[in-house]
Protein backbone atom coordinates (compact mmCIF):
# COMPACT_ATOMS: atom_id res chain seq x y z
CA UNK A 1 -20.65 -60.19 -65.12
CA UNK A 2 -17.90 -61.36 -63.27
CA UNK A 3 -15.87 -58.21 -63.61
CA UNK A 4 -18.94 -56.27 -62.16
CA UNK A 5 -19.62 -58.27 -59.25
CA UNK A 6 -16.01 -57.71 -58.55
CA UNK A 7 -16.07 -53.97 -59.24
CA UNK A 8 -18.95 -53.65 -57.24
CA UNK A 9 -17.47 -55.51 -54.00
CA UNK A 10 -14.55 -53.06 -54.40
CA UNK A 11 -16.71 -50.19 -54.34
CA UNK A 12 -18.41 -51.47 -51.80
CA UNK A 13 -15.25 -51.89 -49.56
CA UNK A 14 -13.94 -48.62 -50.73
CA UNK A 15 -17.35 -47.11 -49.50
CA UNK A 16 -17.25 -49.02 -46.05
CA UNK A 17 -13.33 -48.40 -45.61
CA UNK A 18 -13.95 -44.78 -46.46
CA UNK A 19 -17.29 -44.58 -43.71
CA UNK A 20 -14.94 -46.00 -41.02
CA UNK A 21 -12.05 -43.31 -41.59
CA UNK A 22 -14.11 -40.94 -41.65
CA UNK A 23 -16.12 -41.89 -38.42
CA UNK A 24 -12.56 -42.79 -36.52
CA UNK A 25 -11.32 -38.98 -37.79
CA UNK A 26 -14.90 -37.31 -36.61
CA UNK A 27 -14.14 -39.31 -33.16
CA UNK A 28 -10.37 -38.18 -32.91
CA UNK A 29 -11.21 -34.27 -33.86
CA UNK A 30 -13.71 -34.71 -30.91
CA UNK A 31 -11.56 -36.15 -28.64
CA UNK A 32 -9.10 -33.46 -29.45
CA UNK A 33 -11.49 -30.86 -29.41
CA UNK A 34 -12.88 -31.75 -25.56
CA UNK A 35 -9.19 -31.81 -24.37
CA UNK A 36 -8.20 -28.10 -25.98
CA UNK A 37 -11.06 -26.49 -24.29
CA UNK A 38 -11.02 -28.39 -20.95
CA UNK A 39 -7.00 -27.15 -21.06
CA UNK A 40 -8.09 -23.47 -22.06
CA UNK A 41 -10.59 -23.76 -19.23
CA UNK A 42 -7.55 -24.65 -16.73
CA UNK A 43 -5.24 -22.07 -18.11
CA UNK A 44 -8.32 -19.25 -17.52
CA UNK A 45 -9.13 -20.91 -13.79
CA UNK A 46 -5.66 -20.69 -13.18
CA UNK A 47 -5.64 -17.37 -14.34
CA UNK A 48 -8.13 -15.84 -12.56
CA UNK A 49 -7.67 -17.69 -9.37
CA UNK A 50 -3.88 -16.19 -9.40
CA UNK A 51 -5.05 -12.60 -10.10
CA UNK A 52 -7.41 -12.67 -7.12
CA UNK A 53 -5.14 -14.02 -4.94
CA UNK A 54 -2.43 -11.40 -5.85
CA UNK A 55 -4.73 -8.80 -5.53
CA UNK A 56 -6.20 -9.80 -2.17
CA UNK A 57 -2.06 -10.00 -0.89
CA UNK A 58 -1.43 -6.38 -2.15
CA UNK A 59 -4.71 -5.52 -0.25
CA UNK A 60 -3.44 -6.74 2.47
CA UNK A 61 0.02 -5.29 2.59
CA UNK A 62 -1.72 -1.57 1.82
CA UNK A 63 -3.77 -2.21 4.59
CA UNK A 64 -0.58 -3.30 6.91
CA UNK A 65 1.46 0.22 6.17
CA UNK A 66 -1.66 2.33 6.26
CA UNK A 67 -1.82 0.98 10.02
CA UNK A 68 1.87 1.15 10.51
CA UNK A 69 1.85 4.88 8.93
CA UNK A 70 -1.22 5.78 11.46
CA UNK A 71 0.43 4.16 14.41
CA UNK A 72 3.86 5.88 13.83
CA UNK A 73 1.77 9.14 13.39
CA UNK A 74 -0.50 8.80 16.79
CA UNK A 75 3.20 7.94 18.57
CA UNK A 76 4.58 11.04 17.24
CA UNK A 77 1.60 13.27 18.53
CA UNK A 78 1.35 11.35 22.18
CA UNK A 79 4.87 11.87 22.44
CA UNK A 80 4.70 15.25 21.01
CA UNK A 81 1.91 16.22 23.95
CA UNK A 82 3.77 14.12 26.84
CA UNK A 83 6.89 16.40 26.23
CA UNK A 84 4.34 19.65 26.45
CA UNK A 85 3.09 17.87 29.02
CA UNK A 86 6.64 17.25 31.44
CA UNK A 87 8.18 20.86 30.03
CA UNK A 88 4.83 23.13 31.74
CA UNK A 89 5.69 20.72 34.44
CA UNK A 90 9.12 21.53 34.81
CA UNK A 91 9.21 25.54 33.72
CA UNK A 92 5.90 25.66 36.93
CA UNK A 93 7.96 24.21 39.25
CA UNK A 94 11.03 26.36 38.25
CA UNK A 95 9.03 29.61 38.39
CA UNK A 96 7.26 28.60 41.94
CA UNK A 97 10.72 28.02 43.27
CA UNK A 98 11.77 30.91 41.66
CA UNK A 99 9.28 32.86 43.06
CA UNK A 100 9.71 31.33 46.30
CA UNK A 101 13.16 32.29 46.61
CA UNK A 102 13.00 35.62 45.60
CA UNK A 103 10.26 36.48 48.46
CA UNK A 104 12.22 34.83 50.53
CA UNK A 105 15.48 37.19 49.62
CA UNK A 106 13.26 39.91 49.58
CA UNK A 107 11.95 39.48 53.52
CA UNK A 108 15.86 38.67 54.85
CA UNK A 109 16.44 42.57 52.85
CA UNK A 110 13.49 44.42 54.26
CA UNK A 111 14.07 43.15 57.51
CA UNK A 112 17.99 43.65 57.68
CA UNK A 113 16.93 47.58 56.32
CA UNK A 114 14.48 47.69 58.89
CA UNK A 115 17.30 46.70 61.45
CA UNK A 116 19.48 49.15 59.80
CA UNK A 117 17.17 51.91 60.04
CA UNK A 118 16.33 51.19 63.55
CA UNK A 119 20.52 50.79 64.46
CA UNK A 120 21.65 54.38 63.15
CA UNK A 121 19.08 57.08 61.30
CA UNK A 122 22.24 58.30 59.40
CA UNK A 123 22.55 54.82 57.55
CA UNK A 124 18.85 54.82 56.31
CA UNK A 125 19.94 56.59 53.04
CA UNK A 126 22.42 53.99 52.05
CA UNK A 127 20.35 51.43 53.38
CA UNK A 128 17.50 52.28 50.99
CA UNK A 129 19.67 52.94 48.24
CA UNK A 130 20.85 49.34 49.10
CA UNK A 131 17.37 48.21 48.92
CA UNK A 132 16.39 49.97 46.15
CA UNK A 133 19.51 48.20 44.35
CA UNK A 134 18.42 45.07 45.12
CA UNK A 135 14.99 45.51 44.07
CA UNK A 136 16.52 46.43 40.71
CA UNK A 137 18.78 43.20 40.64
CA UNK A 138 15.46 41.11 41.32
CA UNK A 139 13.55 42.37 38.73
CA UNK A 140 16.64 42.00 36.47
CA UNK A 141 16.51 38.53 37.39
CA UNK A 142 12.77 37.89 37.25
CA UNK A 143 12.92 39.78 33.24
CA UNK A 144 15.93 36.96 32.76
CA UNK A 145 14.22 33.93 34.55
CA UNK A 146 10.57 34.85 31.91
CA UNK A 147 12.54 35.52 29.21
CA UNK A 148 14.85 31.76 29.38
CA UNK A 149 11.77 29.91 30.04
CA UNK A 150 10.05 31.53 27.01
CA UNK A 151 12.96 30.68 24.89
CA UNK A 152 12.70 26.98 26.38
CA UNK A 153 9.06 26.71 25.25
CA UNK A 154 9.38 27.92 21.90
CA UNK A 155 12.69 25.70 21.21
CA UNK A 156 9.65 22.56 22.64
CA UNK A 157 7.26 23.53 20.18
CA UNK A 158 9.43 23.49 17.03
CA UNK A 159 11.03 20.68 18.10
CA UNK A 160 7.37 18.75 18.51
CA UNK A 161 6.32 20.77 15.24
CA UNK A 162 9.50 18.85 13.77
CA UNK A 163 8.98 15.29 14.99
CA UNK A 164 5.27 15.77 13.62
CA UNK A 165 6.22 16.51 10.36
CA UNK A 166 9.05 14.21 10.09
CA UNK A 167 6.03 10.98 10.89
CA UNK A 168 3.60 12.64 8.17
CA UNK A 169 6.56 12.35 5.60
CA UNK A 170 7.01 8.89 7.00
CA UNK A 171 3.57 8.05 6.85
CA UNK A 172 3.13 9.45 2.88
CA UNK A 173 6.02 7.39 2.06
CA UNK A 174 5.11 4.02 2.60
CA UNK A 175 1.51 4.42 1.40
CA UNK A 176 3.19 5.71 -1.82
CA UNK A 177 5.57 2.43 -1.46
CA UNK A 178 2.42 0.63 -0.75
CA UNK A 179 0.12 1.72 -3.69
CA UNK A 180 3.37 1.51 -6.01
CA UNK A 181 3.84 -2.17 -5.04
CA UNK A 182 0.58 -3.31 -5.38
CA UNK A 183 0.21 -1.11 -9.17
CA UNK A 184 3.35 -3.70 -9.82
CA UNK A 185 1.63 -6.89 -8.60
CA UNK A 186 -1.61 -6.23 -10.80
CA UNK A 187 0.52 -5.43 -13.88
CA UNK A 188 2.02 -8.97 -13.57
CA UNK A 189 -0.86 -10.43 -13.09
CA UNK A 190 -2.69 -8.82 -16.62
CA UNK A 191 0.81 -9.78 -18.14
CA UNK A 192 0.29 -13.56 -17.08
CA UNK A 193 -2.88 -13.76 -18.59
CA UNK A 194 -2.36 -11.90 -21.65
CA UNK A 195 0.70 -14.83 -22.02
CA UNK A 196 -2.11 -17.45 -21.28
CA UNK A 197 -4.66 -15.98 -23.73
CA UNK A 198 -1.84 -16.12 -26.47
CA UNK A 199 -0.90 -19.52 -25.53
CA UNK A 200 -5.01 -20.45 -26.57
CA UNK A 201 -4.56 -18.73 -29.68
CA UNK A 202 -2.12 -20.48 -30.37
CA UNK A 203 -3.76 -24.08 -29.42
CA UNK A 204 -7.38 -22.92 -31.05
CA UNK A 205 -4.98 -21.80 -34.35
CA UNK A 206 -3.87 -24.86 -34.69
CA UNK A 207 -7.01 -27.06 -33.93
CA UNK A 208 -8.75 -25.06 -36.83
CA UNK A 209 -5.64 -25.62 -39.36
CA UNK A 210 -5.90 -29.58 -38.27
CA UNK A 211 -9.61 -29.06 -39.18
CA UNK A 212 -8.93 -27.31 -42.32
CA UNK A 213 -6.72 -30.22 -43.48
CA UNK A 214 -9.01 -32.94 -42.48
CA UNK A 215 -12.06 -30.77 -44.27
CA UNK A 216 -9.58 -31.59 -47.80
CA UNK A 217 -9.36 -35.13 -46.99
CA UNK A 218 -12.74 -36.38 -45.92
CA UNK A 219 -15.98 -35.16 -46.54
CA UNK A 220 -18.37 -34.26 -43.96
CA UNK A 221 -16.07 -32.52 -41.32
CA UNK A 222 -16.17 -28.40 -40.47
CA UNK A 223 -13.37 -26.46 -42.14
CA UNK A 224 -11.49 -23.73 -40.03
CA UNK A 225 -14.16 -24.13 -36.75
CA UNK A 226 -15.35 -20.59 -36.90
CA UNK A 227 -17.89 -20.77 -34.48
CA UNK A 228 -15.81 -22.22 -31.98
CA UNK A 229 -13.02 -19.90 -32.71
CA UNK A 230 -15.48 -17.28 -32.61
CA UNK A 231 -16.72 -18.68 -28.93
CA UNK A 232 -13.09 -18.80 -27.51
CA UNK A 233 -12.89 -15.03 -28.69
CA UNK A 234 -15.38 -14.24 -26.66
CA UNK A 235 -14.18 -16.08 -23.52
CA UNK A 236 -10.80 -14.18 -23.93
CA UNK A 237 -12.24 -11.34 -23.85
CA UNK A 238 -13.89 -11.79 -20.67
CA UNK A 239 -10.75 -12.83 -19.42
CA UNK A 240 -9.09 -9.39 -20.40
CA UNK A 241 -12.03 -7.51 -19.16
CA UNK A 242 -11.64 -9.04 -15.68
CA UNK A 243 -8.08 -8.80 -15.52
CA UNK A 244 -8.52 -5.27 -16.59
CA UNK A 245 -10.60 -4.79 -13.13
């Protein structure tokens, strides 16, 4: 009777020894549980907050050449128009003056011819073969004087057509600089977080292997966590999805 008592006491300690493991081991998995998914849920804040900011700064600095491109481009064309602008300006005033002068060369030879005639009859031939030579010279000149300034406004016009061109090349190459750079910065930012997603693979791998084992050694406890496995799937692939954005 004796024996039994005793045998029963053991099992009874055995019983109460093995409740209290396994209630301690239910707590600890818990515990362990909470602080792998409030880590994964740092990680994926982290994450997310680092992509948004990254993609707000290459925004920004798209935005900042796109204004600098347009601002080199309006220079080019007000200084393109201002040089249009001062060259009429200057070619006017050189044909007024032009034209001023030669009128005024023209009345000094009329009236010298006039004089001429009115000296000595027998000198009006030469004298208006004289004029008529000068006449000749002064349209010479006049054909010379239209024909230098045209030359002087075509050489303005290519060299405005130039400087034009020259700012649009400038302009498509830093908004090809700017989209490449900000391509870049999103591509680091997917790589982080596919690095980060890993890293909870990882951690949830090994939660469900610590599971596993415990599921051998006391009854009661989930083996693998499949549901919760199957949860953090999910939330990864959210993750992905908005990094993919």
């Amino acid at each position: 009777m004796q024996a039994r008592r005793e045998a029963d006491t053991l099992r009874a300690d055995a019983e109460r020894e093995t409740k209290q493991l396994r209630t301690v081991t239910a707590h600890e998995v818990a515990e362990l549980k909470s602080t792998v998914e409030r880590e994964v849920a740092t990680l994926r804040a982290t994450a997310e907050r680092e992509i948004t900011q990254q993609r707000a700064k290459a925004a920004r600095e798209a935005e900042e050449k796109r204004a600098e491109a347009t601002k080199l481009l309006t220079d080019a064309r007000d200084k393109r128009d201002k040089d249009l602008q001062a060259l009429e300006l200057q070619l006017a005033e050189r044909r007024e003056k032009a034209e001023r002068e030669e009128s005024e060369r023209h009345a000094a030879q009329v009236a010298q011819t006039q004089k001429l005639v009115g000296e000595a009859e027998h000198r009006a031939r030469a004298a208006q073969a004289r004029a008529k030579e000068i006449e000749q010279r002064a349209e010479a000149r006049r054909v010379e004087s239209e024909r230098t300034a045209t030359e002087t406004v075509d050489k303005a016009k290519a060299l405005a057509d130039k400087t034009l061109n020259e700012a649009r090349a400038e302009a498509q190459r830093l908004l090809s600089e700017a989209r490449t750079e900000a391509e870049l910065t999103t591509q680091a930012a997917r790589r982080e977080v596919e690095d980060l997603t890993r890293q909870k693979d990882a951690v949830t791998s090994q939660l469900g292997q610590m599971l596993s084992g415990l599921a051998g050694i006391v009854p009661g406890v989930p083996a693998g966590g499949k549901s919760d496995g199957a949860k953090a799937d999910g939330s990864d692939g959210k993750v992905a999805a908005e990094s993919a954005k």
